[in-house]
Protein backbone atom coordinates (compact mmCIF):
# COMPACT_ATOMS: atom_id res chain seq x y z
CA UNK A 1 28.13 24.62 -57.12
CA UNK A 2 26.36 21.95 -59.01
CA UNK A 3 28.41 19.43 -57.20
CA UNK A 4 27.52 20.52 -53.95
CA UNK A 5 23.66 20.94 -55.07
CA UNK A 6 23.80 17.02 -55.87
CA UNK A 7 25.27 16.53 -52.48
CA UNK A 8 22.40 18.66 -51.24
CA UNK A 9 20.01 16.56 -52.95
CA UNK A 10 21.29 13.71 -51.87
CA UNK A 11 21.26 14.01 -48.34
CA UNK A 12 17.67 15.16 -48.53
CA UNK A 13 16.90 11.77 -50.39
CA UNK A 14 18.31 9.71 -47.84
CA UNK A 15 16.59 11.59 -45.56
CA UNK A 16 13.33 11.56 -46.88
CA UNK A 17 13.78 7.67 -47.66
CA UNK A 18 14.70 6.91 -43.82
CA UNK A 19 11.82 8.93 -42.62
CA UNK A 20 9.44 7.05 -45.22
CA UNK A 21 11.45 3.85 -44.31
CA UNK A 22 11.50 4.27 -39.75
CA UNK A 23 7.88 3.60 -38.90
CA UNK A 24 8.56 0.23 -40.62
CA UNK A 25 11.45 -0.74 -38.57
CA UNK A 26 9.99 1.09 -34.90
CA UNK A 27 6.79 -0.80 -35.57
CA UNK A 28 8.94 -4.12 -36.17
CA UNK A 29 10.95 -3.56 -33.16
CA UNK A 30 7.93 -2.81 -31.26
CA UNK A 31 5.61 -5.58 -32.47
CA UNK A 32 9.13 -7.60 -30.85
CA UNK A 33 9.59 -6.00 -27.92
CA UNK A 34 5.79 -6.89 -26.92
CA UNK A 35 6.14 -10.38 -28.31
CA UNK A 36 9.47 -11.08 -25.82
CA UNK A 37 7.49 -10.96 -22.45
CA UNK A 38 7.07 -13.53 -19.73
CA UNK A 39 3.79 -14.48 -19.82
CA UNK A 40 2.31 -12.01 -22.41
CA UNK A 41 2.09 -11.15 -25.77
CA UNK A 42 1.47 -7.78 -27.50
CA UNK A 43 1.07 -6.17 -30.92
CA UNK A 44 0.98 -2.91 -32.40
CA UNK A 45 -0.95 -2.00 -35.19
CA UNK A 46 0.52 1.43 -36.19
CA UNK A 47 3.33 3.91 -35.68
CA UNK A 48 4.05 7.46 -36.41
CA UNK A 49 7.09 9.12 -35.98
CA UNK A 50 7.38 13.00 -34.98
CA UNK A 51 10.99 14.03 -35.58
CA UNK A 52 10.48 17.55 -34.84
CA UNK A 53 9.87 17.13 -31.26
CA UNK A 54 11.56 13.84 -30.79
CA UNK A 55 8.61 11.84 -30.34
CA UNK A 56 6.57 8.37 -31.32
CA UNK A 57 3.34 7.45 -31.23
CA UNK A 58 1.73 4.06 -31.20
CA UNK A 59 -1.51 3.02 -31.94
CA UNK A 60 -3.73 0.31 -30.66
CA UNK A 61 -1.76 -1.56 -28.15
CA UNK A 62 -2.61 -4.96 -27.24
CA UNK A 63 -0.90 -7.04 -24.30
CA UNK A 64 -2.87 -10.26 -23.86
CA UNK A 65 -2.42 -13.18 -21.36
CA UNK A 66 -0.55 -16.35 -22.56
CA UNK A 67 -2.73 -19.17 -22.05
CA UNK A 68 -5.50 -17.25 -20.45
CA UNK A 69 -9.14 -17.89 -20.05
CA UNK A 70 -9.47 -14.04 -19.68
CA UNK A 71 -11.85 -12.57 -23.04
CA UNK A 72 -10.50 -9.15 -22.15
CA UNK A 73 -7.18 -7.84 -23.18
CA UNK A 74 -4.87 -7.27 -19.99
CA UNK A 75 -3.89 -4.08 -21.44
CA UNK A 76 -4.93 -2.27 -24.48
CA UNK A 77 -4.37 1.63 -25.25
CA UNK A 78 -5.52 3.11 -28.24
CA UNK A 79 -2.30 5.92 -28.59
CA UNK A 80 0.25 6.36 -26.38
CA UNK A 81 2.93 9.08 -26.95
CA UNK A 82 6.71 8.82 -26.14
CA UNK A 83 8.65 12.03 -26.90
CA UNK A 84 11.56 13.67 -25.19
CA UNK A 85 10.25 16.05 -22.34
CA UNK A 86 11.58 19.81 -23.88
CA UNK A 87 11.74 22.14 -20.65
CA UNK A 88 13.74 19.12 -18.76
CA UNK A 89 16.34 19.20 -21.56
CA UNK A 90 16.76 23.11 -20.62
CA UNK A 91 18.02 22.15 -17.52
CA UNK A 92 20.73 19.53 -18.56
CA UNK A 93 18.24 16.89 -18.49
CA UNK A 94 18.01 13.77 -21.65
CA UNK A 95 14.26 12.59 -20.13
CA UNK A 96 11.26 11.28 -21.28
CA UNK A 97 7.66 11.52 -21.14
CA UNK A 98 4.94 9.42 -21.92
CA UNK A 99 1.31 9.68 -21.93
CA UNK A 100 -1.69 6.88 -22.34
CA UNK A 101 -5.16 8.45 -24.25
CA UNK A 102 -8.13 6.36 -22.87
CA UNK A 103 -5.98 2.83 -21.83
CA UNK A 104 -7.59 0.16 -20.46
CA UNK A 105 -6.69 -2.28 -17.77
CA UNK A 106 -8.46 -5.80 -17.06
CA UNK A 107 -7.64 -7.44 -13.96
CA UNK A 108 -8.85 -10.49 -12.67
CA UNK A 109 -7.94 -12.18 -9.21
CA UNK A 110 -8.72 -16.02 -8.97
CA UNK A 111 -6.98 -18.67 -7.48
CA UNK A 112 -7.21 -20.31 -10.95
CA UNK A 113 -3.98 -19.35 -12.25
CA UNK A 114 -5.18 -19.29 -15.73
CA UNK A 115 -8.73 -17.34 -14.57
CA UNK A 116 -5.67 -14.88 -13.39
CA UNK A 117 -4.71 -11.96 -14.51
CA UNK A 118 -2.19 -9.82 -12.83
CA UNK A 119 0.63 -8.77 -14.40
CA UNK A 120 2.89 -10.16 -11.62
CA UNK A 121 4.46 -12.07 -13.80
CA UNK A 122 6.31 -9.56 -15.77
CA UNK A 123 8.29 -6.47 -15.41
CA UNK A 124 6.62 -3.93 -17.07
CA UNK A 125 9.11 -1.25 -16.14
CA UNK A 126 11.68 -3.22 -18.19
CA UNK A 127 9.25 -3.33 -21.34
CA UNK A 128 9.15 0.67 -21.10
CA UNK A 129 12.70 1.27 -20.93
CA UNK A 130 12.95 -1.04 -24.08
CA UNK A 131 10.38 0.75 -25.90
CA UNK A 132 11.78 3.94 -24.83
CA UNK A 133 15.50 3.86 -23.70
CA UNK A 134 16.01 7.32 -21.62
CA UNK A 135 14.74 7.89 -18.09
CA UNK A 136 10.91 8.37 -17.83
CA UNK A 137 10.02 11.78 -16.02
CA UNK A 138 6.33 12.25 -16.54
CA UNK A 139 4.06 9.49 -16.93
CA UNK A 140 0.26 11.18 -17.71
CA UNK A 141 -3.27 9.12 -18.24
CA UNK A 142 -6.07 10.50 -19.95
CA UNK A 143 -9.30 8.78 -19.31
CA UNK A 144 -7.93 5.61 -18.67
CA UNK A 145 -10.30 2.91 -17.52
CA UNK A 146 -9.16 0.00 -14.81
CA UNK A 147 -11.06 -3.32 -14.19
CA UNK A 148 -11.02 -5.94 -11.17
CA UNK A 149 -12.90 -8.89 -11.41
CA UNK A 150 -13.52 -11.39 -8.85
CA UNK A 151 -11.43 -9.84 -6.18
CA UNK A 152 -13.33 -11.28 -3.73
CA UNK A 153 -14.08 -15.02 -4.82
CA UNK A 154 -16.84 -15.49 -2.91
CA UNK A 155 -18.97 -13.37 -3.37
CA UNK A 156 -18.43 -12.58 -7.09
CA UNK A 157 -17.21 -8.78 -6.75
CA UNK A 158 -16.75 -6.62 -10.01
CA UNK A 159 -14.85 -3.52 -9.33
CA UNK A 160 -14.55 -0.67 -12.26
CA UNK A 161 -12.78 2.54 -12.38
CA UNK A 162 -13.92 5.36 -15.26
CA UNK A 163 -12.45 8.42 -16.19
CA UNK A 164 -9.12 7.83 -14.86
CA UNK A 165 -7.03 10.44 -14.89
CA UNK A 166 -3.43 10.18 -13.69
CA UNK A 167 -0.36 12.31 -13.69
CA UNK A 168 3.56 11.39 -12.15
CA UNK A 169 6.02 14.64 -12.86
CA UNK A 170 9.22 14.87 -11.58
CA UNK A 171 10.04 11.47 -11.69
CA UNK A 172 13.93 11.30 -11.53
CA UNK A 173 14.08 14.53 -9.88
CA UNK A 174 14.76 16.78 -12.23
CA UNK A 175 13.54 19.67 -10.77
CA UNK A 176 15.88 19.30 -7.52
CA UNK A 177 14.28 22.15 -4.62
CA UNK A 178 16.12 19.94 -1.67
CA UNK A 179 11.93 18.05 -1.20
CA UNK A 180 12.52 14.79 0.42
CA UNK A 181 9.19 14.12 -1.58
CA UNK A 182 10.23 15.75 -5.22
CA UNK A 183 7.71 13.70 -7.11
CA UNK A 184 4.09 14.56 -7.30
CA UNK A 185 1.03 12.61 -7.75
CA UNK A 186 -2.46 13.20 -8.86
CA UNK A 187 -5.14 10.63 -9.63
CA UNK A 188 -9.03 10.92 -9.51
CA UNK A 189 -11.93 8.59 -11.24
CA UNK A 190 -15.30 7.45 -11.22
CA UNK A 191 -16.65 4.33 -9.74
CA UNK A 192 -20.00 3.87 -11.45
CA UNK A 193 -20.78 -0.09 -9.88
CA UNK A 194 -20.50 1.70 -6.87
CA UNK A 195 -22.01 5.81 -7.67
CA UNK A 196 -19.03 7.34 -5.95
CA UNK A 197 -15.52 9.30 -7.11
CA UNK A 198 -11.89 8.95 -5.98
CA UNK A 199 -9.35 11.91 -5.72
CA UNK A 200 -5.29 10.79 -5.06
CA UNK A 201 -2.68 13.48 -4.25
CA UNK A 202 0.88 12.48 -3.05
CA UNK A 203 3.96 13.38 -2.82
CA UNK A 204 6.79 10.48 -3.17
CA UNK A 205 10.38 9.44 -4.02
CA UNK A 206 10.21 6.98 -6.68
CA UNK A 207 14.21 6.48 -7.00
CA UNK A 208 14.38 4.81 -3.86
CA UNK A 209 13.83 0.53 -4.08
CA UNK A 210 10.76 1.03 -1.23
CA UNK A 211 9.59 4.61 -2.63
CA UNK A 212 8.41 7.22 0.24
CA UNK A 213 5.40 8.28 0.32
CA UNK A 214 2.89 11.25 1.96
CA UNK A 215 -0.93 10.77 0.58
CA UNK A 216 -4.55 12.01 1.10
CA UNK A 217 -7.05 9.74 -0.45
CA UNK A 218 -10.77 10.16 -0.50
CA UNK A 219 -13.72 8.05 -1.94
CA UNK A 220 -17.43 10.10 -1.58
CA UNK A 221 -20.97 8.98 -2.19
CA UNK A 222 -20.49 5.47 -2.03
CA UNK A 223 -24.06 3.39 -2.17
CA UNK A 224 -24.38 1.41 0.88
CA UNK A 225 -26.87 -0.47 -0.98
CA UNK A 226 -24.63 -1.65 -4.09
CA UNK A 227 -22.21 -3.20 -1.09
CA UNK A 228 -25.33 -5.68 0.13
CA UNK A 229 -23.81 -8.42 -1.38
CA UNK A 230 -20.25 -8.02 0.96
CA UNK A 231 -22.37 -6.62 3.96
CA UNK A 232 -24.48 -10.01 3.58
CA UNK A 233 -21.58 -12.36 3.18
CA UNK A 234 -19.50 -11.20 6.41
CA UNK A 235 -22.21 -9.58 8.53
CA UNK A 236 -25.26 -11.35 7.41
CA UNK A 237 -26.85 -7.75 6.90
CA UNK A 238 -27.99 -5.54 4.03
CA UNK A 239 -28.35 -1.94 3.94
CA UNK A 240 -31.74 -0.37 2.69
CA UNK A 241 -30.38 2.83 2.35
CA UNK A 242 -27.50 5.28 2.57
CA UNK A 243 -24.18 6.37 1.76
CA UNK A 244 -20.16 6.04 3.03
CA UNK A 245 -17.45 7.88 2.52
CA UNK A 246 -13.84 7.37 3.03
CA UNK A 247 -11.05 9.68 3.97
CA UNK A 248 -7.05 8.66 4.26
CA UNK A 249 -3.79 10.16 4.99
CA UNK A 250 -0.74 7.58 4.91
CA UNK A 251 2.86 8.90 4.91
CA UNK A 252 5.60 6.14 4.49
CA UNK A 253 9.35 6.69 5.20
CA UNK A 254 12.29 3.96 5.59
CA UNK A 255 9.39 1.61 4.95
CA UNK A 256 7.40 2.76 8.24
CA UNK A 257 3.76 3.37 8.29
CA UNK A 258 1.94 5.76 9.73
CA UNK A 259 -1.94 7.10 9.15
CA UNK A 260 -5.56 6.76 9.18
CA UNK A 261 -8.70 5.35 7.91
CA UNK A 262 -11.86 7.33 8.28
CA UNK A 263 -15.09 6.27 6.97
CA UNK A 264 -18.30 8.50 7.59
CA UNK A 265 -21.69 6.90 6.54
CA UNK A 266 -24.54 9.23 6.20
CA UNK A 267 -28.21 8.38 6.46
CA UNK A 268 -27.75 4.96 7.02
CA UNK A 269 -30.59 2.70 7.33
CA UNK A 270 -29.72 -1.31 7.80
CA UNK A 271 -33.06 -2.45 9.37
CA UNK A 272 -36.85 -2.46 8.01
CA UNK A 273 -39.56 -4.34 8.99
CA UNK A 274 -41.28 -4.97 5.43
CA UNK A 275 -37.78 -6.45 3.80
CA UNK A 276 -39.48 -9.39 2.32
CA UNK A 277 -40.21 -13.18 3.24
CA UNK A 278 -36.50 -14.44 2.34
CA UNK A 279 -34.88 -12.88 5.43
CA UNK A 280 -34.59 -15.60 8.08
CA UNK A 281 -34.91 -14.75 11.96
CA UNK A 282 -30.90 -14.72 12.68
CA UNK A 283 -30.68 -11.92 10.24
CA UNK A 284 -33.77 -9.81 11.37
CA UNK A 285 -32.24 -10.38 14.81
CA UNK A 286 -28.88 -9.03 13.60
CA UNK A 287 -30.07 -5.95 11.80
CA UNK A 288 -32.32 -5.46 14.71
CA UNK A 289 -29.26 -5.01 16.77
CA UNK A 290 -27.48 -3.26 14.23
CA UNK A 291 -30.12 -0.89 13.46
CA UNK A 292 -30.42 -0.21 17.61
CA UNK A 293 -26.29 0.55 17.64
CA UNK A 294 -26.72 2.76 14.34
CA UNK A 295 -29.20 5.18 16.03
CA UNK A 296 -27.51 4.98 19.23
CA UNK A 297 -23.61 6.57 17.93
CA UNK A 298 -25.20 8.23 15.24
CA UNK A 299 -24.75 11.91 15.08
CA UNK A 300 -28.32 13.79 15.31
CA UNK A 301 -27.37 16.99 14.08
CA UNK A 302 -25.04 15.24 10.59
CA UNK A 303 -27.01 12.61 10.34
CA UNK A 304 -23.95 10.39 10.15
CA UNK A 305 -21.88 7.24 11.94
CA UNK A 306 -18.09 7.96 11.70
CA UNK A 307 -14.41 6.92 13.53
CA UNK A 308 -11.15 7.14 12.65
CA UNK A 309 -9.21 3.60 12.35
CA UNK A 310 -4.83 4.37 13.04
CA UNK A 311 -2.74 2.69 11.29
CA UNK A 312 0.94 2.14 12.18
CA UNK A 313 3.58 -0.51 11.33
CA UNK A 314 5.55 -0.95 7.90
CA UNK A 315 5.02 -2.41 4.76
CA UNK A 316 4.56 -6.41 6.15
CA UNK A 317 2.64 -5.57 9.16
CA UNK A 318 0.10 -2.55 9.89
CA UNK A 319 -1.55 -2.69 13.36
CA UNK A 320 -4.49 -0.83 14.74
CA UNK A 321 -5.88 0.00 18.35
CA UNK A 322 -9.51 -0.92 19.41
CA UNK A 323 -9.84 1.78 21.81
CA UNK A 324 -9.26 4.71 18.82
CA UNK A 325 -11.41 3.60 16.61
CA UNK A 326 -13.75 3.41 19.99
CA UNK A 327 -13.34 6.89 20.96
CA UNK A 328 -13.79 7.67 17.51
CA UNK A 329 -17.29 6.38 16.85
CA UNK A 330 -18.25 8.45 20.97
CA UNK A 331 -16.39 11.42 19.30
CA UNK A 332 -18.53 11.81 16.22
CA UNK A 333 -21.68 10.50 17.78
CA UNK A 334 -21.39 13.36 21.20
CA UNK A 335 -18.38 15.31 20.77
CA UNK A 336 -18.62 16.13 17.78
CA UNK A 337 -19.27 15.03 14.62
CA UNK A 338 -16.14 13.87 12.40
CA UNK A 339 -15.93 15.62 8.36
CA UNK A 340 -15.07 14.50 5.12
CA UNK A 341 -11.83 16.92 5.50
CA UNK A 342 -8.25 15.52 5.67
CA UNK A 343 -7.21 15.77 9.84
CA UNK A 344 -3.44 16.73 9.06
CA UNK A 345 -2.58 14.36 12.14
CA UNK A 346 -1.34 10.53 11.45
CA UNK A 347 -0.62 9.19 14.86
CA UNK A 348 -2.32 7.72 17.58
CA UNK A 349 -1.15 10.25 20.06
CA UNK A 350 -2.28 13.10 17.64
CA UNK A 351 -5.79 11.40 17.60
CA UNK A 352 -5.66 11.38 21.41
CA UNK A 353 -5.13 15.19 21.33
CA UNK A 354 -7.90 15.98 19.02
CA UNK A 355 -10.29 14.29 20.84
CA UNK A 356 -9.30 15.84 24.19
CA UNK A 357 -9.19 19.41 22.28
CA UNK A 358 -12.50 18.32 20.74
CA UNK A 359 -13.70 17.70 24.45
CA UNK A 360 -12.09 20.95 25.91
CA UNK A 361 -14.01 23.32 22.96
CA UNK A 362 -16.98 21.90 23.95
CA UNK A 363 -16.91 22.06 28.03
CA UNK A 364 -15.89 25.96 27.02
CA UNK A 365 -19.08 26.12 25.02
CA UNK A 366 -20.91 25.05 27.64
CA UNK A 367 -19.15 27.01 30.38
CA UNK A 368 -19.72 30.40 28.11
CA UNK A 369 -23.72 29.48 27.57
CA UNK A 370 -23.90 29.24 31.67
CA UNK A 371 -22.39 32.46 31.72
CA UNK A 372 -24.51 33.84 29.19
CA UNK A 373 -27.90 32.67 30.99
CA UNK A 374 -26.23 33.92 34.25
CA UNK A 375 -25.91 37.38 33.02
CA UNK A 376 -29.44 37.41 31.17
CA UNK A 377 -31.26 36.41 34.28
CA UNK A 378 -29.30 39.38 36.33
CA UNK A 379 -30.10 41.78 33.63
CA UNK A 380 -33.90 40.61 34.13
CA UNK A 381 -33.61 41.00 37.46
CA UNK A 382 -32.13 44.12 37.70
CA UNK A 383 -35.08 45.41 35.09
CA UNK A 384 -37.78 44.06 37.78
């Protein structure tokens, strides 16, 4: 008994002494595995281990450019948490999940390759299966924050993205239900440069080298006003007033495209006669004009100009159609007026339809209000 109670002891030791003694080495290898990239270097400042639930977490993560004139880290997250996902290992499963609390990501587009800052350079999917060896199922951000600078070089355009919040499950198919699209995706955010929100939801298949897709995408309550300085570059306008939103579906399959781009402006004013003595005579002429064709296809009743732009074609070459987009500026502005709702239809030919149902609906409203007059004017008739 007493030699067995040593033995006892002992193990626990050991134990206790490796447990004390792994957050040295997993912060080592770490600190290694974030030094070894092309183009970047990272460090760690901290790790804890969780045993109990088969888990890591890191703390303060720091991926800078090589070389770079960039001030801003490319990537820095202040925990992330690796740990084996429980309910897939139910099902026969060894997979992972990870999630990022409050990461943020700095990128910078310049044709100065050391103003650059990308992350095209490295393969970041091989840096997470080194820092976590077994198949990631769930990937999860938690107000995560995402900056582009400069994406347009001329003019200057800053482009920020708050209160990210992303989630990936079902990653390597785990949960097999015979879905061609088995993994879902959720994103939304804030865009405060520009006072508007974005909501993602897809379904894909990530295992595939081109993944499938099937998305809705919308942006709301965009400020015409903080896009002046795009609007003046390429149209030599400004807007005093108003805002746009923007409404996608895209499916992709075999690396074919198919969807839709719809943007709806509401209470959009471009033209005013007391702008200031810095606007020269071409541009009063063109928001003039501009001003004349807003009121013209607006829609009275919504207050809005809207189309919807087709897309078709695959990955290296999407086309679109004049006469759609066209038909779908007449549509909104005298049909009727387009909404902020996803259409369910991708194709051209499916936009063709809806407009001629759109058309149809209305010549049957009209047809039942003659009808309606016909039979009031009897009825007064028949009362004289």
């Amino acid at each position: 008994m007493k030699k067995s109670v040593k033995i006892l002891l002992g193990i626990v030791v050991v134990l206790i002494i490796a447990r004390l003694l792994l957050p040295y080495f997993v912060l080592r290898y770490v600190n290694k595995t974030l030094a070894d990239m092309d183009g970047y270097t990272g460090h760690v400042s901290d790790v804890d281990i969780a045993l109990y639930r088969g888990a890591y977490q890191i703390d303060s993560i720091n991926i800078r450019k090589v070389n770079g004139k960039i001030e801003q880290p490319f990537v820095m997250i202040p925990k992330m948490d690796l740990s084996v996902q429980w309910n897939a290992l139910f099902k026969g499963k060894l997979v992972a999940e990870v999630t990022c609390y409050r990461p943020e990501i700095n990128f910078a587009f310049s044709k100065d390759e050391s103003a650059s800052q990308t992350g095209t350079e490295n393969d970041w999917t091989q840096v997470i299966k080194d820092l976590l060896p077994i198949n990631i199922n769930r990937f999860v951000v938690v107000d995560g924050t995402i900056n582009l600078t400069n994406v347009v070089s001329q003019p200057s355009t800053d482009l920020s993205m708050k209160s990210f919040q992303l989630e990936i499950a079902n990653i390597r198919n785990v949960i097999d239900n015979g879905n061609k699209l088995p993994s879902p995706v959720r994103a939304s955010g804030d865009l405060p440069g520009y006072g508007g929100t974005m909501t993602f939801d897809a379904d894909m298949q990530l295992l595939k080298k081109t993944p499938d897709f099937n998305y809705n995408l919308k942006v709301n309550d965009l400020q015409l006003t903080k896009l002046n300085a795009l609007a003046t570059r390429y149209g030599n306008i400004d807007f005093e007033k108003g805002t746009l939103d923007l409404v996608s579906e895209m499916k992709m399959e075999d690396g074919n495209i198919q969807g839709y781009l719809k943007p709806l402006t509401h209470d959009m004013q471009i033209f005013e006669w007391n702008e200031g003595d810095n606007r020269t005579v071409t541009k009063f002429v063109r928001e003039l004009i501009a001003e004349g064709g807003n009121k013209i296809l607006e829609n009275k009743v919504k207050d809005q100009v809207a189309t919807r732009i087709p897309l078709e074609g695959t990955v290296g070459e999407i086309k679109t159609s004049l006469w759609p987009v066209l038909i779908g500026v007449l549509r909104n502005a005298y049909v009727s007026a387009l909404t902020d709702t996803f259409d369910n239809t991708l194709s051209v030919k499916e936009a063709w339809q809806l407009y001629r149902e759109d058309r149809r609906k209305k010549r049957e409203e009209r047809k039942e209000e003659r009808k309606e007059k016909r039979q009031e004017r009897k009825a007064e008739r028949a009362k004289k």
